[in-house]
C-alpha atoms as a PDB file:
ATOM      1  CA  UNK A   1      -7.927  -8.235 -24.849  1.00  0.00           C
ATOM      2  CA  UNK A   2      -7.814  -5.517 -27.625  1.00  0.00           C
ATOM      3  CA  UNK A   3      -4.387  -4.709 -28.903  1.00  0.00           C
ATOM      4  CA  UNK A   4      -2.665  -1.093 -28.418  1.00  0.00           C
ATOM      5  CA  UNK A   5      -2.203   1.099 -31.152  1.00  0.00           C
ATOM      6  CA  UNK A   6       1.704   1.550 -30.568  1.00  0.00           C
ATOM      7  CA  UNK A   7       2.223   3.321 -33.022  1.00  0.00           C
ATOM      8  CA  UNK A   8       0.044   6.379 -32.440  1.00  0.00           C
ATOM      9  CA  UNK A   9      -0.195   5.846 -29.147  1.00  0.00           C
ATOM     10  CA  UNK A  10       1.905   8.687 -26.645  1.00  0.00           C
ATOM     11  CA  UNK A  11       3.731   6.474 -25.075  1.00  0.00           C
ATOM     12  CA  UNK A  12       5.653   5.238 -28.028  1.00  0.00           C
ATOM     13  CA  UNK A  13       8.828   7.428 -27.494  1.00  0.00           C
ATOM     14  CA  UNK A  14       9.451   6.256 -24.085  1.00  0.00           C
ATOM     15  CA  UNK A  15      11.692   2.736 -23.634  1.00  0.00           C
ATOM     16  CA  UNK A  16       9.942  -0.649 -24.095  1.00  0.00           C
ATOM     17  CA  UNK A  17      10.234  -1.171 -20.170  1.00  0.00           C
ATOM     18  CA  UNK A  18       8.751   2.131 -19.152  1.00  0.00           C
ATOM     19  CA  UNK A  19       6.350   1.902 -21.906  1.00  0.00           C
ATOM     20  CA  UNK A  20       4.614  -1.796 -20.654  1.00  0.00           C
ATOM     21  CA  UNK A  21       4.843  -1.104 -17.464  1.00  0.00           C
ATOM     22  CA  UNK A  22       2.674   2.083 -17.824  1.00  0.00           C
ATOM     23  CA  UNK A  23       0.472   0.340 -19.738  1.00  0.00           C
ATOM     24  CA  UNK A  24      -0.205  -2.712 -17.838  1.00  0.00           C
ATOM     25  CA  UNK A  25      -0.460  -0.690 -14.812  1.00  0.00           C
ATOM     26  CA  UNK A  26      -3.591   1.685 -16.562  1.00  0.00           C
ATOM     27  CA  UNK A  27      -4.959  -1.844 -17.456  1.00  0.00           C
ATOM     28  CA  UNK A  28      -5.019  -3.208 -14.088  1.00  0.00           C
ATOM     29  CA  UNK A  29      -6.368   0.340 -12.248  1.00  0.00           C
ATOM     30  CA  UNK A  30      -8.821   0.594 -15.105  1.00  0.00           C
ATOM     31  CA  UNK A  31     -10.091  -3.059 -14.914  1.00  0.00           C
ATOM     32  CA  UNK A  32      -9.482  -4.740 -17.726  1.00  0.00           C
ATOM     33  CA  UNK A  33      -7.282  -6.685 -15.329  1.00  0.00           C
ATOM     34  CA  UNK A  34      -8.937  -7.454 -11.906  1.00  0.00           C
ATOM     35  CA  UNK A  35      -7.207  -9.167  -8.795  1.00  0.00           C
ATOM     36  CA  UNK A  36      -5.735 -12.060  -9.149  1.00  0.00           C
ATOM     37  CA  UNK A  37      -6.412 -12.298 -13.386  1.00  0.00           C
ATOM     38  CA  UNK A  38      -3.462 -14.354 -14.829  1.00  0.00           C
ATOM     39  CA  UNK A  39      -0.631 -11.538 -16.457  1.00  0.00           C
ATOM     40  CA  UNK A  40       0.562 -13.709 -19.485  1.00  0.00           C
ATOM     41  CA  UNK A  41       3.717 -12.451 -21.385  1.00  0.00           C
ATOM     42  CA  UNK A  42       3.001 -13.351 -24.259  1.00  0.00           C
ATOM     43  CA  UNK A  43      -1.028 -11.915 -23.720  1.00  0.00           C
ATOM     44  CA  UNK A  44       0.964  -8.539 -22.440  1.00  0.00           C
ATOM     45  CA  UNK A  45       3.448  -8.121 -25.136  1.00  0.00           C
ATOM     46  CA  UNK A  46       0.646  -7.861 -27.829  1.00  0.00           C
ATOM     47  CA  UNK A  47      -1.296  -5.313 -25.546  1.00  0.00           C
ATOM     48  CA  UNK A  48       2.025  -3.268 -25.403  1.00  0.00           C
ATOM     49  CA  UNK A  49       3.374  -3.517 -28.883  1.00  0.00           C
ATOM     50  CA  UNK A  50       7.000  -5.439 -27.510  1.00  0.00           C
ATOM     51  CA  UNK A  51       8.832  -8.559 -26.898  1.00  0.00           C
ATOM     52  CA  UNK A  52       8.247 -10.246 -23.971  1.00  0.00           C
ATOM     53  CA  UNK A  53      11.665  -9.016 -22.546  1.00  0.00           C
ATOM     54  CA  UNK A  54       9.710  -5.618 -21.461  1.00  0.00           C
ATOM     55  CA  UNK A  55       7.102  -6.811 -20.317  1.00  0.00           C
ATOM     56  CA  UNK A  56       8.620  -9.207 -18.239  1.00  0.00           C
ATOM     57  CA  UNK A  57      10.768  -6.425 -16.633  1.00  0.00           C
ATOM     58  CA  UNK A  58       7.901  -4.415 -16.171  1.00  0.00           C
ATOM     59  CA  UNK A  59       6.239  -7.074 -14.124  1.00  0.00           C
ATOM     60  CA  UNK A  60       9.116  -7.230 -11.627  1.00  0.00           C
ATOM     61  CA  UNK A  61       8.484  -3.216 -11.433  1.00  0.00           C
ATOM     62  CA  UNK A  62       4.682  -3.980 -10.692  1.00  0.00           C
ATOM     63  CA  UNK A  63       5.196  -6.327  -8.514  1.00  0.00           C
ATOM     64  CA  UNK A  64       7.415  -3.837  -6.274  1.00  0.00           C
ATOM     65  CA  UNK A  65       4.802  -1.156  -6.654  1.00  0.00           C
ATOM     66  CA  UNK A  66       2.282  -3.930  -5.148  1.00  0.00           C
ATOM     67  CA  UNK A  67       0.075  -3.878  -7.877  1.00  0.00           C
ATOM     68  CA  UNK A  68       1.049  -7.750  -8.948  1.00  0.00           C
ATOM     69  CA  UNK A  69       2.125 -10.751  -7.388  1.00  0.00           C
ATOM     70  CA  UNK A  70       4.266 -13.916  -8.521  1.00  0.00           C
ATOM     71  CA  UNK A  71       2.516 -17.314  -7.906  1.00  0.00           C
ATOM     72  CA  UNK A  72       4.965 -20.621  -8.077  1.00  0.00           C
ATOM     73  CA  UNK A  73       4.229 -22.356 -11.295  1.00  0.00           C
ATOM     74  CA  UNK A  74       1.632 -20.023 -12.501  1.00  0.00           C
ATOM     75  CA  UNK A  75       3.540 -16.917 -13.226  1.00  0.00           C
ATOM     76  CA  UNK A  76       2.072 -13.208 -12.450  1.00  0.00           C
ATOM     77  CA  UNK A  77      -1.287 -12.375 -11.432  1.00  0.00           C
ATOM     78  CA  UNK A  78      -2.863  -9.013 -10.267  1.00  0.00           C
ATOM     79  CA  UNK A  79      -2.762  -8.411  -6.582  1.00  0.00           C
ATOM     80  CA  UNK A  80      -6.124  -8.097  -4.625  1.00  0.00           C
ATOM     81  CA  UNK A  81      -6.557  -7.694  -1.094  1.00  0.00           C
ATOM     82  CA  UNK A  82      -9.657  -8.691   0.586  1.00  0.00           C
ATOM     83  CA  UNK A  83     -11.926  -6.630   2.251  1.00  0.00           C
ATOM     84  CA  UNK A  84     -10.560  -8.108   5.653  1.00  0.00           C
ATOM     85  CA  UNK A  85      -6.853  -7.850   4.468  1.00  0.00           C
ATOM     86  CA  UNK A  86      -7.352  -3.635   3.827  1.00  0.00           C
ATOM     87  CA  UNK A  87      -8.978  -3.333   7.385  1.00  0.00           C
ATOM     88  CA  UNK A  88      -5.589  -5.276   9.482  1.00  0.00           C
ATOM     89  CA  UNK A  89      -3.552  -3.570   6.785  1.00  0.00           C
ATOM     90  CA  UNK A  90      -4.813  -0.063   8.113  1.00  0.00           C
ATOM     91  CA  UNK A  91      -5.077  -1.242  11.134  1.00  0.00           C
ATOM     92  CA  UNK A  92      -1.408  -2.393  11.612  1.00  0.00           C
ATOM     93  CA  UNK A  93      -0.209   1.119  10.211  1.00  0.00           C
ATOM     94  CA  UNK A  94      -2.490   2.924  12.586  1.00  0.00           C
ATOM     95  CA  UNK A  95      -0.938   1.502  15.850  1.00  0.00           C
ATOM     96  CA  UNK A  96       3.025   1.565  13.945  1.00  0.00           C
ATOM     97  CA  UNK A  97       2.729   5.230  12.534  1.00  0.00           C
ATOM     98  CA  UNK A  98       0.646   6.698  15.399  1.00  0.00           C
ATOM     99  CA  UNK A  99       4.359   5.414  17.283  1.00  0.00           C
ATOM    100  CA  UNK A 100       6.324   6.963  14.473  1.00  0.00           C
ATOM    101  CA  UNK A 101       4.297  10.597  14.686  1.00  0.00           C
ATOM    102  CA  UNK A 102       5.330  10.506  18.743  1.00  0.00           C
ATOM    103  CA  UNK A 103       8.870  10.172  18.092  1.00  0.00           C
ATOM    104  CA  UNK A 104       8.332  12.797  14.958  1.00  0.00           C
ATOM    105  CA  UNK A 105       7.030  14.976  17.751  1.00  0.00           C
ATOM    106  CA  UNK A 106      10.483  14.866  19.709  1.00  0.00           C
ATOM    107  CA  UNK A 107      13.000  14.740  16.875  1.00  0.00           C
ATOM    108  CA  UNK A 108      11.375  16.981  14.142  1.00  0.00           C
ATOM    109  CA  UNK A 109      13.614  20.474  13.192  1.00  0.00           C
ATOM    110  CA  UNK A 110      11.754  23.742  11.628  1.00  0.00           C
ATOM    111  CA  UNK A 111      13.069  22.509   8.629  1.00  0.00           C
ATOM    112  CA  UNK A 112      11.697  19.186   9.014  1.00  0.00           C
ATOM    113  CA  UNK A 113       8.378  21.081   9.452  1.00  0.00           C
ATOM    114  CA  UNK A 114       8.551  22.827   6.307  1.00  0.00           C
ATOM    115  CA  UNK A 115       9.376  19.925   3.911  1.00  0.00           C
ATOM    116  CA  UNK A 116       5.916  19.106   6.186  1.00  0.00           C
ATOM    117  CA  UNK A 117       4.459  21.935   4.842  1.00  0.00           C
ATOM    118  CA  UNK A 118       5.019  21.796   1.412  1.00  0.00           C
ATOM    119  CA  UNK A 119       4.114  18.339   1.223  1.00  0.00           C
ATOM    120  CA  UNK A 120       0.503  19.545   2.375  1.00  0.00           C
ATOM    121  CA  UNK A 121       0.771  22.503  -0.050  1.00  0.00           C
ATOM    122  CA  UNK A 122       1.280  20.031  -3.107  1.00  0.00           C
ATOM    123  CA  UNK A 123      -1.559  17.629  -1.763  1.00  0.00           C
ATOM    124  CA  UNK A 124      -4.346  20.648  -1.328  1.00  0.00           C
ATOM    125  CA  UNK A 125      -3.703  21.915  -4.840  1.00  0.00           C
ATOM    126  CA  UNK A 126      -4.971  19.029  -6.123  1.00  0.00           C
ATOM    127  CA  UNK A 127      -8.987  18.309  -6.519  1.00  0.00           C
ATOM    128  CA  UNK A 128      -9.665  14.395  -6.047  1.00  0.00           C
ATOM    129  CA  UNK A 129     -10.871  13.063  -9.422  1.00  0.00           C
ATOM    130  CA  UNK A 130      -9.590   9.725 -11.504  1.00  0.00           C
ATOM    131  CA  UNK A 131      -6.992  11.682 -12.514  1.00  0.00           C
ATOM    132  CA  UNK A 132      -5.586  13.232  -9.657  1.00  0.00           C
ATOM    133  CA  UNK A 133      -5.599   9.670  -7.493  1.00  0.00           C
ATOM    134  CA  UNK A 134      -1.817   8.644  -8.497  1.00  0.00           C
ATOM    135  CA  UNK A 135      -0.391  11.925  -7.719  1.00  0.00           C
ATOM    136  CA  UNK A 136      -2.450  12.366  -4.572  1.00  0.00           C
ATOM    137  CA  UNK A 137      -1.290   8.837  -3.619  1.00  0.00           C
ATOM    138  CA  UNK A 138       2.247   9.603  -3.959  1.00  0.00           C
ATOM    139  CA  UNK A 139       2.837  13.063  -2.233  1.00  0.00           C
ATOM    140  CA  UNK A 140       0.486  10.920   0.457  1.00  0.00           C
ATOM    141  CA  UNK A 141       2.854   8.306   0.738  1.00  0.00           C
ATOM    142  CA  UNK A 142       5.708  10.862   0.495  1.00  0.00           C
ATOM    143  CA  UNK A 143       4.462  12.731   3.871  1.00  0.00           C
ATOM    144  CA  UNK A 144       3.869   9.828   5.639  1.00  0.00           C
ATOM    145  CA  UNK A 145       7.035   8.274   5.131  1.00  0.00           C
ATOM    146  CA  UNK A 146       8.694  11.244   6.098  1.00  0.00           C
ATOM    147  CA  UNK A 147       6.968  11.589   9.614  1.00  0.00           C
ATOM    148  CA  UNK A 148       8.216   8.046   9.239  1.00  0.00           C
ATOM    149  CA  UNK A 149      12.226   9.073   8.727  1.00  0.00           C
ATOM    150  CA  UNK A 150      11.529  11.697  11.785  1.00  0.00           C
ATOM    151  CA  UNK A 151      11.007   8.786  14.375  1.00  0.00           C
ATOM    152  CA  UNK A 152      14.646   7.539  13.781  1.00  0.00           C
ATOM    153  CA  UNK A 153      13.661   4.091  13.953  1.00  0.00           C
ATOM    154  CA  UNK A 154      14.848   1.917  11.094  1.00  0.00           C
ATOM    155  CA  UNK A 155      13.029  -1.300  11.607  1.00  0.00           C
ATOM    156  CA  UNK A 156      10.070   0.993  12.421  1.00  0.00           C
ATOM    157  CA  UNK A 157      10.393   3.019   9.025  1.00  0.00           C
ATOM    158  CA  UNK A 158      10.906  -0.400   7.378  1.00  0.00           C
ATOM    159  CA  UNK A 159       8.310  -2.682   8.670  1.00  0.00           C
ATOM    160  CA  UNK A 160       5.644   0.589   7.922  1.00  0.00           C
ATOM    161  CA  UNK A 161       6.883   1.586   5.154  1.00  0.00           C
ATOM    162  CA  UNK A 162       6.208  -2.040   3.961  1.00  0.00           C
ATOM    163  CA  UNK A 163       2.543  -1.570   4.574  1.00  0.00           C
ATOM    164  CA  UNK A 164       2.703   1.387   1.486  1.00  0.00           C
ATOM    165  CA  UNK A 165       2.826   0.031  -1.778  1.00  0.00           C
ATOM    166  CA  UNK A 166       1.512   2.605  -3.839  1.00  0.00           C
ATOM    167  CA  UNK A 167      -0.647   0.163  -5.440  1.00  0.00           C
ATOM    168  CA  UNK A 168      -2.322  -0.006  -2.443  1.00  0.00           C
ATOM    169  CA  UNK A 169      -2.450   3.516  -1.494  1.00  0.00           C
ATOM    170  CA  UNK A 170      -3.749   4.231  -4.998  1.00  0.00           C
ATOM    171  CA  UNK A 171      -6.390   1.376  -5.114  1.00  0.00           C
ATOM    172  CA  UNK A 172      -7.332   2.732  -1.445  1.00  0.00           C
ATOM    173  CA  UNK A 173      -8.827   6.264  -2.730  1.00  0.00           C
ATOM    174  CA  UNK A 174     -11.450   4.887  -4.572  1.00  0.00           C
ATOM    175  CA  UNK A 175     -13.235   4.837  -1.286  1.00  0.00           C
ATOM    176  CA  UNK A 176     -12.745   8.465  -0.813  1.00  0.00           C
ATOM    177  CA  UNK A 177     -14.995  11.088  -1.681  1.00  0.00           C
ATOM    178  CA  UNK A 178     -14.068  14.940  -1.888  1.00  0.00           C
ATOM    179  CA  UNK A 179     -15.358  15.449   1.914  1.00  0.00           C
ATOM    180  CA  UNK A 180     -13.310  12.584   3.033  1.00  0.00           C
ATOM    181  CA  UNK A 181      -9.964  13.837   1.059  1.00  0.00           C
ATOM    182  CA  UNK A 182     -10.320  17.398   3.088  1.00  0.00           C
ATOM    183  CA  UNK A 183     -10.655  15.684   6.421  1.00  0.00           C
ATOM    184  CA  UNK A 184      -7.969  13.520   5.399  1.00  0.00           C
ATOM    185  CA  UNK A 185      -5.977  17.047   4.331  1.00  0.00           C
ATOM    186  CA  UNK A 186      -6.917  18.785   7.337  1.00  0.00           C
ATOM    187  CA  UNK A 187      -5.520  15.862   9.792  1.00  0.00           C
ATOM    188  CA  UNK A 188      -2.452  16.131   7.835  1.00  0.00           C
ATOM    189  CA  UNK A 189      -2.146  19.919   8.661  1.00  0.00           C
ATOM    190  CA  UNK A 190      -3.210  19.172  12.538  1.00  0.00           C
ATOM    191  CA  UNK A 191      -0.264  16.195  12.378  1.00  0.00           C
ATOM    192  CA  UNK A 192       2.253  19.147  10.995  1.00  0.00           C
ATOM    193  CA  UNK A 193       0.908  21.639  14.136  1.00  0.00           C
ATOM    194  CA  UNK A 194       1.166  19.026  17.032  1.00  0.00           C
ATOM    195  CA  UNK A 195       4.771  17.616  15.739  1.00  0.00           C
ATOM    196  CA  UNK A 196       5.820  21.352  15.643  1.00  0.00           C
ATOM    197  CA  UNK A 197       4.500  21.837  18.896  1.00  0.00           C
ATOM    198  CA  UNK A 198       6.981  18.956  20.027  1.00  0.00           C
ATOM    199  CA  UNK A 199       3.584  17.152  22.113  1.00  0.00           C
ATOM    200  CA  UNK A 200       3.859  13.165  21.291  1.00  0.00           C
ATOM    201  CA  UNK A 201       0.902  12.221  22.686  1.00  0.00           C
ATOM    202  CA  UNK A 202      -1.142  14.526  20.163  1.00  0.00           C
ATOM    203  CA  UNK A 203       0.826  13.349  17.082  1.00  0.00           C
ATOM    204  CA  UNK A 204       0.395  10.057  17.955  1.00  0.00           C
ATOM    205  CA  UNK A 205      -3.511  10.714  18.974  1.00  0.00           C
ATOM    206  CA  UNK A 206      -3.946  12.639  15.550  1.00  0.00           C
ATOM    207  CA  UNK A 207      -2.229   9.912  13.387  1.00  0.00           C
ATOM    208  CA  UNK A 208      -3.848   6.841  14.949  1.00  0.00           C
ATOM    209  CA  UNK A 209      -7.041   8.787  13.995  1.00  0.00           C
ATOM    210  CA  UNK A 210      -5.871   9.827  10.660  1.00  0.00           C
ATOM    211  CA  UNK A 211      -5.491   6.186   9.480  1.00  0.00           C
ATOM    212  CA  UNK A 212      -8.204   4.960  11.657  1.00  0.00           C
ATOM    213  CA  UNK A 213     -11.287   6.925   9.399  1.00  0.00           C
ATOM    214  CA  UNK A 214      -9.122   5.414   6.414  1.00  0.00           C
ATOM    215  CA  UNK A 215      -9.788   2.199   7.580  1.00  0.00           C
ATOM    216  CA  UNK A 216     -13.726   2.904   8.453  1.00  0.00           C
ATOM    217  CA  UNK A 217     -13.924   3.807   5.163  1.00  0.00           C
ATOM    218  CA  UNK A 218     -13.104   0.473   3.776  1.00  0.00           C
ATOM    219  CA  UNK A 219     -14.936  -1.199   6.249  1.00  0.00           C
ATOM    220  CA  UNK A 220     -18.471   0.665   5.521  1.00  0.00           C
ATOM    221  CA  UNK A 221     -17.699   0.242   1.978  1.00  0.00           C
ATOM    222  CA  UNK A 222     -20.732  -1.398   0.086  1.00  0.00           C
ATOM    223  CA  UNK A 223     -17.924  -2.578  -2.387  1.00  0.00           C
END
Protein backbone atom coordinates (compact mmCIF):
# COMPACT_ATOMS: atom_id res chain seq x y z
CA UNK A 1 0.00 0.00 0.00
CA UNK A 2 1.76 3.24 -1.23
CA UNK A 3 1.57 6.13 1.15
CA UNK A 4 -0.39 9.55 0.29
CA UNK A 5 1.35 12.56 -0.34
CA UNK A 6 -0.59 14.66 2.42
CA UNK A 7 1.00 17.27 2.04
CA UNK A 8 0.37 18.22 -1.58
CA UNK A 9 -2.39 16.36 -1.82
CA UNK A 10 -6.10 18.56 -2.14
CA UNK A 11 -7.54 17.18 0.46
CA UNK A 12 -5.17 18.44 3.05
CA UNK A 13 -7.28 21.50 4.20
CA UNK A 14 -10.26 19.55 5.01
CA UNK A 15 -10.47 17.86 8.85
CA UNK A 16 -8.58 14.59 9.54
CA UNK A 17 -12.09 12.74 9.64
CA UNK A 18 -13.40 14.06 6.38
CA UNK A 19 -10.06 13.78 4.92
CA UNK A 20 -9.64 9.59 5.62
CA UNK A 21 -12.79 8.93 5.02
CA UNK A 22 -12.60 10.37 1.44
CA UNK A 23 -9.67 8.70 0.95
CA UNK A 24 -10.36 5.27 2.03
CA UNK A 25 -13.56 5.44 0.27
CA UNK A 26 -11.57 6.34 -3.43
CA UNK A 27 -9.37 3.34 -2.30
CA UNK A 28 -12.04 0.90 -1.91
CA UNK A 29 -14.21 2.14 -5.32
CA UNK A 30 -10.88 2.24 -7.09
CA UNK A 31 -9.67 -1.25 -5.93
CA UNK A 32 -6.87 -1.06 -4.13
CA UNK A 33 -9.25 -2.38 -1.49
CA UNK A 34 -11.60 -5.21 -2.72
CA UNK A 35 -14.54 -6.88 -0.67
CA UNK A 36 -13.93 -8.17 2.27
CA UNK A 37 -9.81 -6.97 2.35
CA UNK A 38 -8.92 -6.42 6.08
CA UNK A 39 -9.13 -2.18 6.82
CA UNK A 40 -6.20 -1.97 9.41
CA UNK A 41 -5.85 1.38 11.37
CA UNK A 42 -2.77 1.50 11.66
CA UNK A 43 -2.32 0.30 7.55
CA UNK A 44 -5.03 3.35 6.96
CA UNK A 45 -3.51 6.04 8.98
CA UNK A 46 -0.22 5.89 6.91
CA UNK A 47 -2.33 5.89 3.59
CA UNK A 48 -4.09 9.08 4.98
CA UNK A 49 -1.32 11.01 6.59
CA UNK A 50 -3.24 10.85 10.46
CA UNK A 51 -3.57 9.19 13.71
CA UNK A 52 -5.58 6.42 13.93
CA UNK A 53 -8.33 8.52 15.74
CA UNK A 54 -9.57 9.64 12.04
CA UNK A 55 -9.43 6.94 10.55
CA UNK A 56 -11.18 5.06 12.96
CA UNK A 57 -14.08 7.61 12.82
CA UNK A 58 -14.09 7.47 9.29
CA UNK A 59 -14.69 3.77 9.33
CA UNK A 60 -17.86 4.11 11.43
CA UNK A 61 -18.89 6.74 8.50
CA UNK A 62 -18.11 3.91 5.86
CA UNK A 63 -19.63 1.51 7.43
CA UNK A 64 -23.05 3.62 7.44
CA UNK A 65 -22.56 4.46 3.81
CA UNK A 66 -22.36 0.46 3.30
CA UNK A 67 -19.17 0.48 1.83
CA UNK A 68 -17.49 -1.51 5.04
CA UNK A 69 -18.46 -3.86 7.52
CA UNK A 70 -17.30 -4.69 11.24
CA UNK A 71 -16.38 -8.41 11.82
CA UNK A 72 -16.15 -9.58 15.76
CA UNK A 73 -12.53 -9.96 16.57
CA UNK A 74 -11.20 -9.04 13.25
CA UNK A 75 -12.00 -5.42 12.99
CA UNK A 76 -13.20 -3.68 9.51
CA UNK A 77 -13.24 -5.19 6.24
CA UNK A 78 -14.67 -3.94 2.84
CA UNK A 79 -18.21 -4.93 2.15
CA UNK A 80 -18.96 -7.22 -0.92
CA UNK A 81 -22.12 -8.57 -1.90
CA UNK A 82 -22.36 -11.60 -3.95
CA UNK A 83 -23.67 -11.89 -7.17
CA UNK A 84 -26.81 -13.69 -5.59
CA UNK A 85 -27.02 -11.11 -2.67
CA UNK A 86 -27.40 -7.92 -5.52
CA UNK A 87 -30.17 -9.98 -7.39
CA UNK A 88 -32.67 -10.56 -3.77
CA UNK A 89 -31.35 -7.13 -2.88
CA UNK A 90 -33.07 -5.67 -6.13
CA UNK A 91 -35.40 -7.93 -5.97
CA UNK A 92 -36.74 -7.11 -2.42
CA UNK A 93 -36.79 -3.27 -3.42
CA UNK A 94 -38.68 -4.04 -6.58
CA UNK A 95 -41.77 -5.65 -4.86
CA UNK A 96 -41.36 -2.80 -1.54
CA UNK A 97 -40.96 0.40 -3.81
CA UNK A 98 -43.26 -0.73 -6.67
CA UNK A 99 -45.85 -0.57 -3.16
CA UNK A 100 -44.36 2.76 -2.22
CA UNK A 101 -44.85 4.38 -6.03
CA UNK A 102 -48.84 3.18 -5.61
CA UNK A 103 -49.33 5.01 -2.53
CA UNK A 104 -47.01 8.00 -4.18
CA UNK A 105 -49.69 7.84 -6.83
CA UNK A 106 -52.57 8.73 -4.24
CA UNK A 107 -50.80 11.08 -1.85
CA UNK A 108 -48.38 13.05 -4.18
CA UNK A 109 -49.19 17.23 -4.39
CA UNK A 110 -48.03 19.38 -7.64
CA UNK A 111 -45.41 20.34 -5.53
CA UNK A 112 -44.43 16.97 -4.67
CA UNK A 113 -44.24 16.52 -8.48
CA UNK A 114 -41.91 19.21 -9.04
CA UNK A 115 -39.24 18.42 -6.38
CA UNK A 116 -39.94 15.10 -8.89
CA UNK A 117 -39.00 17.04 -11.58
CA UNK A 118 -36.04 18.62 -10.67
CA UNK A 119 -34.65 15.62 -9.30
CA UNK A 120 -34.82 14.21 -13.01
CA UNK A 121 -33.50 17.57 -14.30
CA UNK A 122 -30.24 17.21 -12.07
CA UNK A 123 -29.89 13.39 -13.03
CA UNK A 124 -30.17 14.06 -17.10
CA UNK A 125 -27.53 16.78 -16.96
CA UNK A 126 -25.18 14.48 -16.09
CA UNK A 127 -23.31 12.03 -18.80
CA UNK A 128 -22.48 8.54 -17.04
CA UNK A 129 -18.67 8.29 -16.82
CA UNK A 130 -16.32 7.27 -13.57
CA UNK A 131 -16.78 10.50 -12.57
CA UNK A 132 -20.24 11.22 -12.71
CA UNK A 133 -21.25 7.64 -10.83
CA UNK A 134 -21.31 9.22 -7.10
CA UNK A 135 -23.36 12.11 -8.02
CA UNK A 136 -25.65 10.10 -10.27
CA UNK A 137 -25.96 7.65 -7.35
CA UNK A 138 -27.02 10.18 -4.96
CA UNK A 139 -29.69 12.39 -6.76
CA UNK A 140 -30.79 8.47 -7.64
CA UNK A 141 -31.13 7.59 -4.23
CA UNK A 142 -32.53 11.09 -3.47
CA UNK A 143 -35.67 10.48 -5.96
CA UNK A 144 -36.31 7.27 -4.89
CA UNK A 145 -36.48 7.92 -1.39
CA UNK A 146 -38.69 10.62 -1.96
CA UNK A 147 -41.40 8.56 -3.93
CA UNK A 148 -40.53 6.68 -0.78
CA UNK A 149 -41.65 9.72 1.84
CA UNK A 150 -44.89 10.10 -0.63
CA UNK A 151 -46.30 6.58 0.41
CA UNK A 152 -46.62 7.74 4.11
CA UNK A 153 -45.54 4.56 5.38
CA UNK A 154 -42.76 4.70 7.94
CA UNK A 155 -41.77 1.12 8.37
CA UNK A 156 -42.15 1.01 4.56
CA UNK A 157 -39.71 4.09 3.98
CA UNK A 158 -37.48 2.44 6.62
CA UNK A 159 -37.19 -1.14 5.78
CA UNK A 160 -36.51 0.27 1.80
CA UNK A 161 -34.67 2.78 2.49
CA UNK A 162 -32.40 0.18 4.26
CA UNK A 163 -31.88 -1.59 1.01
CA UNK A 164 -29.92 1.98 -0.29
CA UNK A 165 -26.64 2.35 0.98
CA UNK A 166 -25.02 4.46 -1.37
CA UNK A 167 -22.21 2.16 -1.44
CA UNK A 168 -24.33 -0.04 -3.00
CA UNK A 169 -26.09 2.16 -5.32
CA UNK A 170 -22.68 3.47 -6.38
CA UNK A 171 -20.94 0.00 -6.75
CA UNK A 172 -24.32 -0.95 -8.72
CA UNK A 173 -23.60 1.47 -11.88
CA UNK A 174 -20.70 -0.16 -12.93
CA UNK A 175 -23.08 -2.46 -14.68
CA UNK A 176 -24.63 0.34 -16.52
CA UNK A 177 -23.80 1.52 -19.78
CA UNK A 178 -24.94 5.00 -21.33
CA UNK A 179 -28.10 3.17 -23.08
CA UNK A 180 -29.03 1.60 -19.87
CA UNK A 181 -28.67 5.06 -17.74
CA UNK A 182 -31.34 6.74 -20.39
CA UNK A 183 -33.79 3.92 -20.00
CA UNK A 184 -33.18 4.08 -16.46
CA UNK A 185 -33.80 8.20 -16.87
CA UNK A 186 -36.68 7.81 -19.00
CA UNK A 187 -38.58 5.31 -16.41
CA UNK A 188 -37.89 7.89 -13.92
CA UNK A 189 -39.75 10.57 -16.04
CA UNK A 190 -42.71 7.88 -16.87
CA UNK A 191 -42.75 7.21 -12.74
CA UNK A 192 -43.10 11.29 -12.35
CA UNK A 193 -46.17 11.20 -15.27
CA UNK A 194 -48.19 8.18 -13.82
CA UNK A 195 -47.83 9.49 -9.97
CA UNK A 196 -49.08 12.89 -11.37
CA UNK A 197 -51.72 11.26 -13.07
CA UNK A 198 -52.79 9.89 -9.50
CA UNK A 199 -53.09 5.93 -11.35
CA UNK A 200 -51.37 3.40 -8.65
CA UNK A 201 -51.41 0.60 -10.59
CA UNK A 202 -49.07 2.32 -13.31
CA UNK A 203 -46.61 3.70 -10.70
CA UNK A 204 -46.39 0.63 -9.16
CA UNK A 205 -46.20 -1.29 -12.77
CA UNK A 206 -43.46 1.34 -13.88
CA UNK A 207 -41.34 1.04 -10.64
CA UNK A 208 -41.41 -2.75 -10.26
CA UNK A 209 -40.01 -2.52 -13.85
CA UNK A 210 -37.65 0.22 -13.18
CA UNK A 211 -35.74 -1.85 -10.56
CA UNK A 212 -36.50 -5.06 -12.22
CA UNK A 213 -33.96 -4.24 -15.59
CA UNK A 214 -31.56 -3.05 -12.63
CA UNK A 215 -31.55 -6.29 -11.37
CA UNK A 216 -31.23 -8.14 -15.01
CA UNK A 217 -28.42 -6.22 -15.34
CA UNK A 218 -26.55 -7.75 -12.53
CA UNK A 219 -27.74 -10.96 -13.26
CA UNK A 220 -26.42 -11.07 -17.10
CA UNK A 221 -23.35 -9.55 -15.84
CA UNK A 222 -20.20 -11.57 -17.05
CA UNK A 223 -18.57 -10.01 -13.84
Amino acid sequence: MQVLDTENSKFTSLPAPERAYIIIREAILSGEYLPNDRLREDELASLVGTSRTPVRTALHRLAQDGFVVFHPNSGAAVRGWTRKDAIEIFQVRACLESCAAGFAARNATPRDIRDLEVICDEMESYQLAPETVESLSVLNRKFHTKILKLASNSKLEETALSLMDIGFLIRSYRFFSTKDEQRSLIHHRDLVAAIAAGDSDWSSSIMKAHIMAACDLVRTSEE
